[in-house]
Protein backbone atom coordinates (compact mmCIF):
# COMPACT_ATOMS: atom_id res chain seq x y z
CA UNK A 1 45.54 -60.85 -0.44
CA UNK A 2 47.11 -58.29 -2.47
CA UNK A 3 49.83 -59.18 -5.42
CA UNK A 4 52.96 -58.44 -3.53
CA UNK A 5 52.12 -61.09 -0.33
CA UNK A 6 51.32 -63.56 -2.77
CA UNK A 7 54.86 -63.05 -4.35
CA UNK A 8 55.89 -62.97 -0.86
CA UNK A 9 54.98 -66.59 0.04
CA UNK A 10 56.22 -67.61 -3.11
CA UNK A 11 59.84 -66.71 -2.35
CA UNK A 12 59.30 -68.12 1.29
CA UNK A 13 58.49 -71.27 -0.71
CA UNK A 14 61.11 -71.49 -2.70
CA UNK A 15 63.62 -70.65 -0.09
CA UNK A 16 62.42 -73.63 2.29
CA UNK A 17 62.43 -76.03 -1.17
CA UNK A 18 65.93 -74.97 -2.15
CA UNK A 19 68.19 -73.74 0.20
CA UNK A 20 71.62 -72.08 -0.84
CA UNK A 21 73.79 -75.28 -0.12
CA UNK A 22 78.02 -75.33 -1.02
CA UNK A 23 79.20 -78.16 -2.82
CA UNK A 24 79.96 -79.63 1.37
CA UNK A 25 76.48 -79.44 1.71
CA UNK A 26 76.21 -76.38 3.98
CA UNK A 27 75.50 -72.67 3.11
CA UNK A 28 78.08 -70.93 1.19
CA UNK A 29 78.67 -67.63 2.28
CA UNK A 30 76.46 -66.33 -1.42
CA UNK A 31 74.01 -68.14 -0.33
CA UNK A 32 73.60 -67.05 2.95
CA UNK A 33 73.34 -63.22 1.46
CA UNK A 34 70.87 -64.07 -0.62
CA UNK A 35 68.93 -65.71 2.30
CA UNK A 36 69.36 -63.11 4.56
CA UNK A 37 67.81 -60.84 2.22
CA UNK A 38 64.94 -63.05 1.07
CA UNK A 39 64.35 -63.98 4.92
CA UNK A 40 64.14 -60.21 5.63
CA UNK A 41 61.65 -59.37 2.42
CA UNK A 42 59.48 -61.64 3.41
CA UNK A 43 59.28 -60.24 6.96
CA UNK A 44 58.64 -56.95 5.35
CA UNK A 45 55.69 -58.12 3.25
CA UNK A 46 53.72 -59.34 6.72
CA UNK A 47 50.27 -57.62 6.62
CA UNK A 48 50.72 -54.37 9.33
CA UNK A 49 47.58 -56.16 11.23
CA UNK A 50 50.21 -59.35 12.07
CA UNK A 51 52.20 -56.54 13.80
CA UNK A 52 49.62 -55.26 16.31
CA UNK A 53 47.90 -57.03 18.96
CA UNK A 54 44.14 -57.53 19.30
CA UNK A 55 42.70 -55.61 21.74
CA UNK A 56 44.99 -52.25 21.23
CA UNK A 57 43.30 -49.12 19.85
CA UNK A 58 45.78 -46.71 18.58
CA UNK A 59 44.30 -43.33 19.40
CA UNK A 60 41.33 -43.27 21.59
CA UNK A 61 38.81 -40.63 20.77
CA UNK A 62 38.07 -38.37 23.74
CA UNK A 63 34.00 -38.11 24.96
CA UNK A 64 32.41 -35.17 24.52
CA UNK A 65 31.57 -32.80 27.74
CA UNK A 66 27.57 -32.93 28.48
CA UNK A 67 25.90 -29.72 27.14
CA UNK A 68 24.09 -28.22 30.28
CA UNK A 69 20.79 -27.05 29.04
CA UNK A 70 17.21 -26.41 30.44
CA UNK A 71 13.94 -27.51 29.54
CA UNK A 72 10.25 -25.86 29.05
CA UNK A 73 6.97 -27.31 28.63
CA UNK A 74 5.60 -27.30 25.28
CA UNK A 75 1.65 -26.14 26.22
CA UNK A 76 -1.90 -26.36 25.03
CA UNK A 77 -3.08 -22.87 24.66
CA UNK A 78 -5.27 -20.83 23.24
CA UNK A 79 -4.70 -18.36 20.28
CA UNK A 80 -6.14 -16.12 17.97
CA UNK A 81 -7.37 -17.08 14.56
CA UNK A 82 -6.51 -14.92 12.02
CA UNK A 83 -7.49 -14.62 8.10
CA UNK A 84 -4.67 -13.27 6.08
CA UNK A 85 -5.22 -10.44 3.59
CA UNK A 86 -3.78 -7.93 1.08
CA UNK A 87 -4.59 -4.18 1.04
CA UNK A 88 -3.40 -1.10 -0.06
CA UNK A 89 -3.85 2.53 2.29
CA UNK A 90 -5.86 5.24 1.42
CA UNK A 91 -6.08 8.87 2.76
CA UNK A 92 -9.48 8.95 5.21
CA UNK A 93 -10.07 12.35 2.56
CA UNK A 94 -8.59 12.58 -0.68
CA UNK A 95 -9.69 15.41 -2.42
CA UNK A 96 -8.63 16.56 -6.34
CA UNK A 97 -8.82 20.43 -5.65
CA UNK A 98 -10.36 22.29 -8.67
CA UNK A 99 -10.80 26.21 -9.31
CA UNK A 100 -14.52 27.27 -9.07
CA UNK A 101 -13.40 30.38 -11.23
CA UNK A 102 -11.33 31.53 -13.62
CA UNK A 103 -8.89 33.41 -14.62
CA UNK A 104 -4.74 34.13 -14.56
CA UNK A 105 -2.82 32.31 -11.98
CA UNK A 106 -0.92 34.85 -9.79
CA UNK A 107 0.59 32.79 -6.79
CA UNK A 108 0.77 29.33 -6.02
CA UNK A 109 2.60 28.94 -2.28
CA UNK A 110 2.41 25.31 -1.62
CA UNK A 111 5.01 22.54 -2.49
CA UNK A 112 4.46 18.71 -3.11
CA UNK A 113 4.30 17.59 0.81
CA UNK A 114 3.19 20.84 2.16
CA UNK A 115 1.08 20.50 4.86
CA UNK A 116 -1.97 22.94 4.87
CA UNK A 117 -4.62 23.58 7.30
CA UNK A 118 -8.24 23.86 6.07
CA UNK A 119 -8.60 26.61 4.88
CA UNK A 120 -4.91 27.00 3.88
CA UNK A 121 -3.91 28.67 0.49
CA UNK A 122 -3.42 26.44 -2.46
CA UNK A 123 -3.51 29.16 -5.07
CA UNK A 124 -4.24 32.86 -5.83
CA UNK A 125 -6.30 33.74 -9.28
CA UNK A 126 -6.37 37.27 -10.46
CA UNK A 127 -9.22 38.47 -8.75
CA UNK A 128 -9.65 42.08 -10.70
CA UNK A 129 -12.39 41.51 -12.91
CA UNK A 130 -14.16 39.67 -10.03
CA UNK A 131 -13.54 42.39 -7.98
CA UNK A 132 -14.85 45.31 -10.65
CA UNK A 133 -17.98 42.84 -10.80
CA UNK A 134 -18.70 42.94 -7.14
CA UNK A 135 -18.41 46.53 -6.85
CA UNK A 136 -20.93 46.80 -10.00
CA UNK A 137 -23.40 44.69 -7.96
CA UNK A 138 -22.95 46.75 -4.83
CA UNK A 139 -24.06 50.04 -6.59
CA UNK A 140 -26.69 48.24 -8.70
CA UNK A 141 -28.04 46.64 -5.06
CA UNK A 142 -27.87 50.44 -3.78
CA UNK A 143 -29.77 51.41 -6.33
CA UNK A 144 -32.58 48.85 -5.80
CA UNK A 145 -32.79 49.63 -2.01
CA UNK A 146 -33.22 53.64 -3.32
CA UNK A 147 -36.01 52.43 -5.52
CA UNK A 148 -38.04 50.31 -3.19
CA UNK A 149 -37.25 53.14 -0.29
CA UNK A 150 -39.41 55.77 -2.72
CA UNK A 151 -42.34 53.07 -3.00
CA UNK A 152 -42.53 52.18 0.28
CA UNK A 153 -42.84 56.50 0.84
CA UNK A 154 -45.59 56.71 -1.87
CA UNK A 155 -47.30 53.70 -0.14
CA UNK A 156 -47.66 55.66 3.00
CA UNK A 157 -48.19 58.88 1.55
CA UNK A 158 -51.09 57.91 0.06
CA UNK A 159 -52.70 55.36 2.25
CA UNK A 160 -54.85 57.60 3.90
CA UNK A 161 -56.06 58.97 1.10
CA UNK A 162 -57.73 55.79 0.31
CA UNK A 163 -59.97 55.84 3.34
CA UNK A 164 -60.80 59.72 2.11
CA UNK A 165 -61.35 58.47 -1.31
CA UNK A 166 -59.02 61.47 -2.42
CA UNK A 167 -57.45 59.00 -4.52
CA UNK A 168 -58.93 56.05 -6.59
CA UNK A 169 -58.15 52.68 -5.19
CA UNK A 170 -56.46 51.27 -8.55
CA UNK A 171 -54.33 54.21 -8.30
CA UNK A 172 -53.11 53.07 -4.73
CA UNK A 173 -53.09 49.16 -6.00
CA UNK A 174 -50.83 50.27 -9.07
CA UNK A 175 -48.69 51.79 -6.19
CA UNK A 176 -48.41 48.74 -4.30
CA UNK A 177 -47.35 46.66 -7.27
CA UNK A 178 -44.49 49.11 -7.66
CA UNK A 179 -43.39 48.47 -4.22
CA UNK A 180 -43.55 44.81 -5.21
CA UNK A 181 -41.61 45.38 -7.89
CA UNK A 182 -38.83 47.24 -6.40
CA UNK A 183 -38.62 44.50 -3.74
CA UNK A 184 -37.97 41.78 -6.90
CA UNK A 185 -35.70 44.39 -7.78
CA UNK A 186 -33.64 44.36 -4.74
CA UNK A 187 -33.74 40.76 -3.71
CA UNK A 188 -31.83 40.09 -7.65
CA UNK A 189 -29.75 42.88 -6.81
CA UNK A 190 -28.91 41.09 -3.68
CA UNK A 191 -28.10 37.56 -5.37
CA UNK A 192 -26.24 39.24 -8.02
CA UNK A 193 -23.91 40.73 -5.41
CA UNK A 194 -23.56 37.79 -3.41
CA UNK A 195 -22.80 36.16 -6.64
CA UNK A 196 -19.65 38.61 -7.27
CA UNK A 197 -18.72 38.30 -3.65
CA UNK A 198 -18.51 34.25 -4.14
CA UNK A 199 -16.69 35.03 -7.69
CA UNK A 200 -14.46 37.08 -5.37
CA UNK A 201 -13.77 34.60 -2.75
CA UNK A 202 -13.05 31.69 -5.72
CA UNK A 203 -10.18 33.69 -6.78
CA UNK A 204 -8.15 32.19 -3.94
CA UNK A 205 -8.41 28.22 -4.12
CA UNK A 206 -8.08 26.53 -0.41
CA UNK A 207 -7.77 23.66 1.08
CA UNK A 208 -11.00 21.88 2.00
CA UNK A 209 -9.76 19.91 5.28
CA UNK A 210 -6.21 20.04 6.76
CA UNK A 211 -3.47 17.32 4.82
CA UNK A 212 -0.50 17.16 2.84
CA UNK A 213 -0.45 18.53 -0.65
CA UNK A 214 0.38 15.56 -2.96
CA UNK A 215 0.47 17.27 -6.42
CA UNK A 216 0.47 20.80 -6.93
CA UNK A 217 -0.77 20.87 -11.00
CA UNK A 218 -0.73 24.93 -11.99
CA UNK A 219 2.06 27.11 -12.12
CA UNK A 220 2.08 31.20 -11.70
CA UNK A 221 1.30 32.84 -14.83
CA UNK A 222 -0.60 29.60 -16.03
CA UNK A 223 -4.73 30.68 -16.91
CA UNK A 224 -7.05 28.58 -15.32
CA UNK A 225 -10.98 27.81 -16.16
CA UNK A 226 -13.57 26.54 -13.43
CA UNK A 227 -12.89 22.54 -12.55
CA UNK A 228 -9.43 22.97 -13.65
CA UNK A 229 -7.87 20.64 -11.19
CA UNK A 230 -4.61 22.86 -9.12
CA UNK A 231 -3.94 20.14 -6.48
CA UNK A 232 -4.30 17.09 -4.40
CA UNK A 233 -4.96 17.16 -1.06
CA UNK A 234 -4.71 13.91 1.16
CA UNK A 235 -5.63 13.81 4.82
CA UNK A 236 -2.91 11.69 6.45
CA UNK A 237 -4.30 11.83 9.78
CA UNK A 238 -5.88 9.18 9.72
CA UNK A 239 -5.94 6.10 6.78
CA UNK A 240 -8.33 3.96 5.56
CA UNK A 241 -6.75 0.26 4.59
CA UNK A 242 -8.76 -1.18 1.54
CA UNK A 243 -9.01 -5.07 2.15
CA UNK A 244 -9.31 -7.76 -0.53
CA UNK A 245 -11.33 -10.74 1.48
CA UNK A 246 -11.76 -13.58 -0.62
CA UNK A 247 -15.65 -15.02 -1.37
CA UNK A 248 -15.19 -17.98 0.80
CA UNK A 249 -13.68 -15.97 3.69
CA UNK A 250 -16.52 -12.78 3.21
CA UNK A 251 -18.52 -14.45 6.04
CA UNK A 252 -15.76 -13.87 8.85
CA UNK A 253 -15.33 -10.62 8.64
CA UNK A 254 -17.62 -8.19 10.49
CA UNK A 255 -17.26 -4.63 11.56
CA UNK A 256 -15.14 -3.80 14.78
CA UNK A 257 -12.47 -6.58 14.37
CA UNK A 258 -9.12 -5.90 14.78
CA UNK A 259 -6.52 -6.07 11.76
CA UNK A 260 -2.90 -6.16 11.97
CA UNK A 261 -0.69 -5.43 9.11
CA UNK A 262 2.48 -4.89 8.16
CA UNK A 263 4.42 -2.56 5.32
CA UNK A 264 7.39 -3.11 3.13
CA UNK A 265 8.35 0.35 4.31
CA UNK A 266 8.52 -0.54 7.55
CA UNK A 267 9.92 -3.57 8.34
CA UNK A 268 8.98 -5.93 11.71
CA UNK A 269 6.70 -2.74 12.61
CA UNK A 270 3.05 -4.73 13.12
CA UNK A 271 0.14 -1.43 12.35
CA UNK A 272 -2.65 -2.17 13.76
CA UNK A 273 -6.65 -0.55 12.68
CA UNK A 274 -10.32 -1.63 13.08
CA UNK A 275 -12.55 -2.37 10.73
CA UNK A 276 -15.49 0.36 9.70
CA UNK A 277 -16.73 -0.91 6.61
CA UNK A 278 -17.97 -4.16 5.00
CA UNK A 279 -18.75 -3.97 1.17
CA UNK A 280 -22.66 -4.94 0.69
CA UNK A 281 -21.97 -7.15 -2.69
CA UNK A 282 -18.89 -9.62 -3.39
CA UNK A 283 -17.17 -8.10 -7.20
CA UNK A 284 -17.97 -10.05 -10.42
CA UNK A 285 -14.62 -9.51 -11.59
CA UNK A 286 -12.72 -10.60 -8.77
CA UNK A 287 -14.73 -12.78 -6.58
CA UNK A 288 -13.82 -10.57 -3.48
CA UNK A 289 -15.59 -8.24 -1.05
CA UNK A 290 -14.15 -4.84 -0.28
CA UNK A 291 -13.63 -4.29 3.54
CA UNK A 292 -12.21 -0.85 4.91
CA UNK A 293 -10.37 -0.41 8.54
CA UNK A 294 -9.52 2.92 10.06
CA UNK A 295 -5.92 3.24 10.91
CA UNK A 296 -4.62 5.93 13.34
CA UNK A 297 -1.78 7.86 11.60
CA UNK A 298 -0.95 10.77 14.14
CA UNK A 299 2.70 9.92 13.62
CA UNK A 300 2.49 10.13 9.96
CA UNK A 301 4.83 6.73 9.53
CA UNK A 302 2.36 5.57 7.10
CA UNK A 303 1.52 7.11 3.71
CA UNK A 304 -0.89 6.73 1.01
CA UNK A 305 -0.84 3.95 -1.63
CA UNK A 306 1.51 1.50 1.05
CA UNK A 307 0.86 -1.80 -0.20
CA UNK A 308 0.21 -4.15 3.21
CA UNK A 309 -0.15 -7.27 4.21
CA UNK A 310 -3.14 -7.82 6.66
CA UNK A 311 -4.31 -10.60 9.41
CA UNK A 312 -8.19 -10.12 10.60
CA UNK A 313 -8.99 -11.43 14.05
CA UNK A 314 -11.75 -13.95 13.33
CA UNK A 315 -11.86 -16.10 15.74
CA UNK A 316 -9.55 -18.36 18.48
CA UNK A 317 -8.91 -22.18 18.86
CA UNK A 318 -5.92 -23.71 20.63
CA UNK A 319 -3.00 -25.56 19.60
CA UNK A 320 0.59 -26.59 21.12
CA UNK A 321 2.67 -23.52 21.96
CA UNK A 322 6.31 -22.73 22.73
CA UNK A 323 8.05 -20.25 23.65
CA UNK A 324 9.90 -18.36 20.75
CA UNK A 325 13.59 -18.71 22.21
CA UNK A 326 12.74 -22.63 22.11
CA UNK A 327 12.91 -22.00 18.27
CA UNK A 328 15.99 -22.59 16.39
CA UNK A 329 15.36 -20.78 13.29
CA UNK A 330 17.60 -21.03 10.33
CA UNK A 331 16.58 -19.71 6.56
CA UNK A 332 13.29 -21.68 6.26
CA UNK A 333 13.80 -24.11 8.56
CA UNK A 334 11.86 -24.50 12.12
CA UNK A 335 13.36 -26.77 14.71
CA UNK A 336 13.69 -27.49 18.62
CA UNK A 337 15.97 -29.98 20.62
CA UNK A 338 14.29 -32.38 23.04
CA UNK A 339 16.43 -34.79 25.23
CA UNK A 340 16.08 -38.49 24.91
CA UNK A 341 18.54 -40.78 26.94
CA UNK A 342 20.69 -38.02 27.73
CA UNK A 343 21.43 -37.22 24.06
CA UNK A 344 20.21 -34.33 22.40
CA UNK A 345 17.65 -35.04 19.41
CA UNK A 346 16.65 -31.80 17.32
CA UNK A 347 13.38 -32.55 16.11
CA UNK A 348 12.09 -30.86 12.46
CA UNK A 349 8.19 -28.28 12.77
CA UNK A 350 6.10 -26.47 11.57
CA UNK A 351 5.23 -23.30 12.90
CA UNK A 352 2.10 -21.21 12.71
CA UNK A 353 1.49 -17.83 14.98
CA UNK A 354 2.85 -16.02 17.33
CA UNK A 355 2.06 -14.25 20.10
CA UNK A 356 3.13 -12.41 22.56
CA UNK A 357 6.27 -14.23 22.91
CA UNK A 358 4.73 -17.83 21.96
CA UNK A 359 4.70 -20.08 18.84
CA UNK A 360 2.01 -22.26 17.70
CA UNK A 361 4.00 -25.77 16.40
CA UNK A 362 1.33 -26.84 14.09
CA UNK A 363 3.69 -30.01 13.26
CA UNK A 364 6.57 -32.42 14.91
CA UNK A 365 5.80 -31.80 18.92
CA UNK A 366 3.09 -32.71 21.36
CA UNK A 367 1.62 -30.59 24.07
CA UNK A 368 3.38 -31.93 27.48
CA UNK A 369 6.82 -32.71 25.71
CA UNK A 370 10.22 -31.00 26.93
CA UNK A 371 12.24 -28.88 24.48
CA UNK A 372 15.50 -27.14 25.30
CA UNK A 373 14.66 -23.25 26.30
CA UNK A 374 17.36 -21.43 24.66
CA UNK A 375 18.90 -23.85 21.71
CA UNK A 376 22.32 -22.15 21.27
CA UNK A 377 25.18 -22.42 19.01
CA UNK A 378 26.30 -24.65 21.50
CA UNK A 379 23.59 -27.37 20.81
CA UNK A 380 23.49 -29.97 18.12
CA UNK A 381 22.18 -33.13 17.30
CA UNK A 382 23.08 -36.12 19.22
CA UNK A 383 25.43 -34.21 21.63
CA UNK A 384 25.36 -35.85 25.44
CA UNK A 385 23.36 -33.45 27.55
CA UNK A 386 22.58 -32.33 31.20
CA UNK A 387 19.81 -31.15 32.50
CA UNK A 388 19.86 -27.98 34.48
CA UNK A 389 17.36 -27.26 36.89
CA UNK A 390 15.98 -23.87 36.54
C-alpha cells in the first residue's frame, strides 16, 4: 500500500469518528461540503484493480497464423574427405631469358604481357661484327676445301707410281699425311664457321616455348654481354600449384588425387588440378613436404604467384547431410528449424562440407530428423507451424 491510500483510510477514519454535526445535532450545511468532498477523495484513492472485475482481460492479444512450411529428411551419406592446404601457382615453364652473345641492343618488340610463340622475338642485338665473322669463316672454310681438293689430286696422281716404284714410298706417305692434314684443316674450318653462324643466330634472343612475357629487362640502345638476363617468359598454359602438406598429413597424399582450390582473385570460383608430384623428403625448416598438381589454364583466369587455398581428396566416410536450402545462414552462424508440437524450434550446428548441393551437420541434428526445406524470412523461433505436404 502506497502513501496516499494509507492517508486515504485515515481521512475515511476520521470522517466515520467525527462527523460534521450543527449545534441541533445534524449536519450543518459546512459540514456536509466538507463531507462530500472527503467522501469523494476517498473514492478516488480506491486501487484501479477494485474497479475491474476478475475475469476481464482488457485487450486480448490476437494468435499468430500457422507458418505453412515443408519438411526434408536429414540423411546418412557418404562424402569425401578432404585435407586442407595452402599453395601458391607457378608457370608449368618459367624461364629467365638471357643473351648467348653480345653486343648493342637494336630492337626490343615485346611488352610486359606479350604473348610470344616459341620461337617469337624477344630482342634484336647488332649482329654486324657477327656477321663480318661468319663471312671470314666461310672464305677461310673455302680455302680449306681448296687445300684438301689439291691433296686428294696429288694422292691419285701419284698412286700408281708407287706400284712402278717411279716414286719412293715415303714420298707418297708424306703425301698422304698432307691430305690428312688438309682434312684437320677443313673440319676446324667447318666448326669455326658454324661457330659464326651460331654467333649470328644469338644476335636475335627468342622465346624458348610459347607464354606471356612477364618482365622485359633491356632497352634499345642498352649493350648487352652473354647471360645478361632480357626477359621472363612464363608458360600460362598450363600451372603447376605448389602445396604445403603438413608432416603428419604427408602420408595421405599420393599422386593422381584430385585438389580443389580456390583464389582471392576469383571469388566462389572452385579450380580444380591433379596431383603430379610428391616431394621425396619432408623440409627441416618447415616440417612440410612439397606436393605439385597440374592445373589446366587454357582460359588464362589464373596467373602466376595466385596465392590458393587447397582441399586434397583423401579419402570418404559418412556423416548426416542436408540439403543446403535447409541452412539458415547468418554471419557465422549455422542453423535449421525442426517442428516440435506444432511450434517451430530453430536448432544451433555445425557444419562441415558440401557437396553437390548437400551439407555435412557435423553438430546439433541426427540422421532421420525433419528440418524445414526452405527456412525463410518468414520463419522464426517458436512460431505455430503447418506442415505442408510436398
Amino acid at each position: 500500500m502506497n502513501d496516499l491510500e494509507t492517508k486515504c483510510d485515515r481521512w475515511r477514519c476520521h470522517v466515520r469518528s467525527r462527523p460534521f454535526v450543527g449545534r441541533s445535532g445534524s449536519l450543518g450545511g459546512l459540514g456536509r461540503v466538507i463531507l462530500s468532498l472527503v467522501l469523494g477523495m476517498a473514492a478516488g484513492c480506491r486501487p484501479a484493480s477494485e474497479g475491474t472485475p476478475k475475469g476481464e482481460n482488457t485487450a486480448a492479444k490476437p494468435t499468430p497464423a500457422p507458418v505453412r512450411v515443408q519438411l526434408v529428411t536429414a540423411a546418412e551419406r557418404g562424402r569425401p574427405e578432404f585435407l586442407r592446404v595452402t599453395g601458391q601457382l607457378q608457370g608449368i615453364q618459367d624461364a629467365m631469358v638471357a643473351a648467348d652473345t653480345g653486343g648493342k641492343v637494336l630492337e626490343a618488340p615485346v611488352e610486359r604481357g606479350s604473348l610470344v610463340e616459341r620461337g617469337g622475338v624477344l630482342v634484336k642485338v647488332d649482329a654486324r661484327t657477327a656477321a663480318l665473322s661468319l663471312r671470314e669463316a666461310e672464305a677461310a672454310m673455302a680455302l680449306a676445301e681448296a687445300r684438301l681438293a689439291l691433296a686428294r689430286s696429288e694422292i691419285e696422281r701419284n698412286a700408281p707410281l708407287v706400284k712402278t716404284k717411279a716414286i719412293a714410298e715415303a714420298d707418297f706417305r708424306r703425301l698422304q699425311a698432307e691430305q690428312s692434314v688438309r682434312e684437320a684443316d677443313l673440319a676446324s674450318a667447318g666448326a669455326r664457321r658454324d661457330l659464326a653462324a651460331k654467333t649470328l643466330d644469338d644476335c636475335v634472343i627468342r622465346a624458348p616455348f610459347a607464354g606471356v612475357v612477364v618482365e622485359r629487362l633491356v632497352q634499345a640502345g642498352e649493350y648487352v654481354r652473354m647471360e645478361t638476363v632480357v626477359a621472363r617468359v612464363v608458360d600460362v598454359s598450363r600451372l603447376r600449384l605448389v602445396l604445403n602438406v603438413p608432416e603428419t598429413a604427408a602420408g595421405q597424399v599420393l599422386e593422381g588425387q584430385a585438389v580443389e582450390f580456390v583464389t582471392t582473385s576469383h571469388p566462389g570460383v572452385v579450380f580444380a588440378g591433379k596431383v603430379r608430384f610428391v616431394g621425396g623428403a619432408v623440409r627441416e625448416s618447415a616440417r612440410d613436404l612439397i606436393v605439385e598438381a597440374e592445373v589446366d589454364n587454357k582460359e588464362g583466369r589464373l596467373k602466376p604467384g595466385f596465392f590458393a587455398e587447397a582441399r586434397v581428396r583423401v579419402g570418404e566416410r559418412r556423416g548426416v547431410m542436408v540439403p543446403e536450402g535447409a541452412l539458415r545462414v547468418e554471419g557465422t552462424r549455422r542453423s535449421v528449424f525442426v517442428v516440435e508440437k506444432d511450434l517451430l524450434v530453430e536448432r544451433l550446428v555445425e557444419t562441415g562440407e558440401a557437396l553437390e548441393g548437400w551439407v555435412e551437420l557435423r553438430r546439433g541434428l541426427r540422421a532421420g530428423e525433419e528440418v524445414v526445406s526452405d527456412p525463410k524470412v518468414g520463419v522464426a523461433d517458436g512460431l505455430p507451424a503447418k506442415v505442408a505436404q510436398p
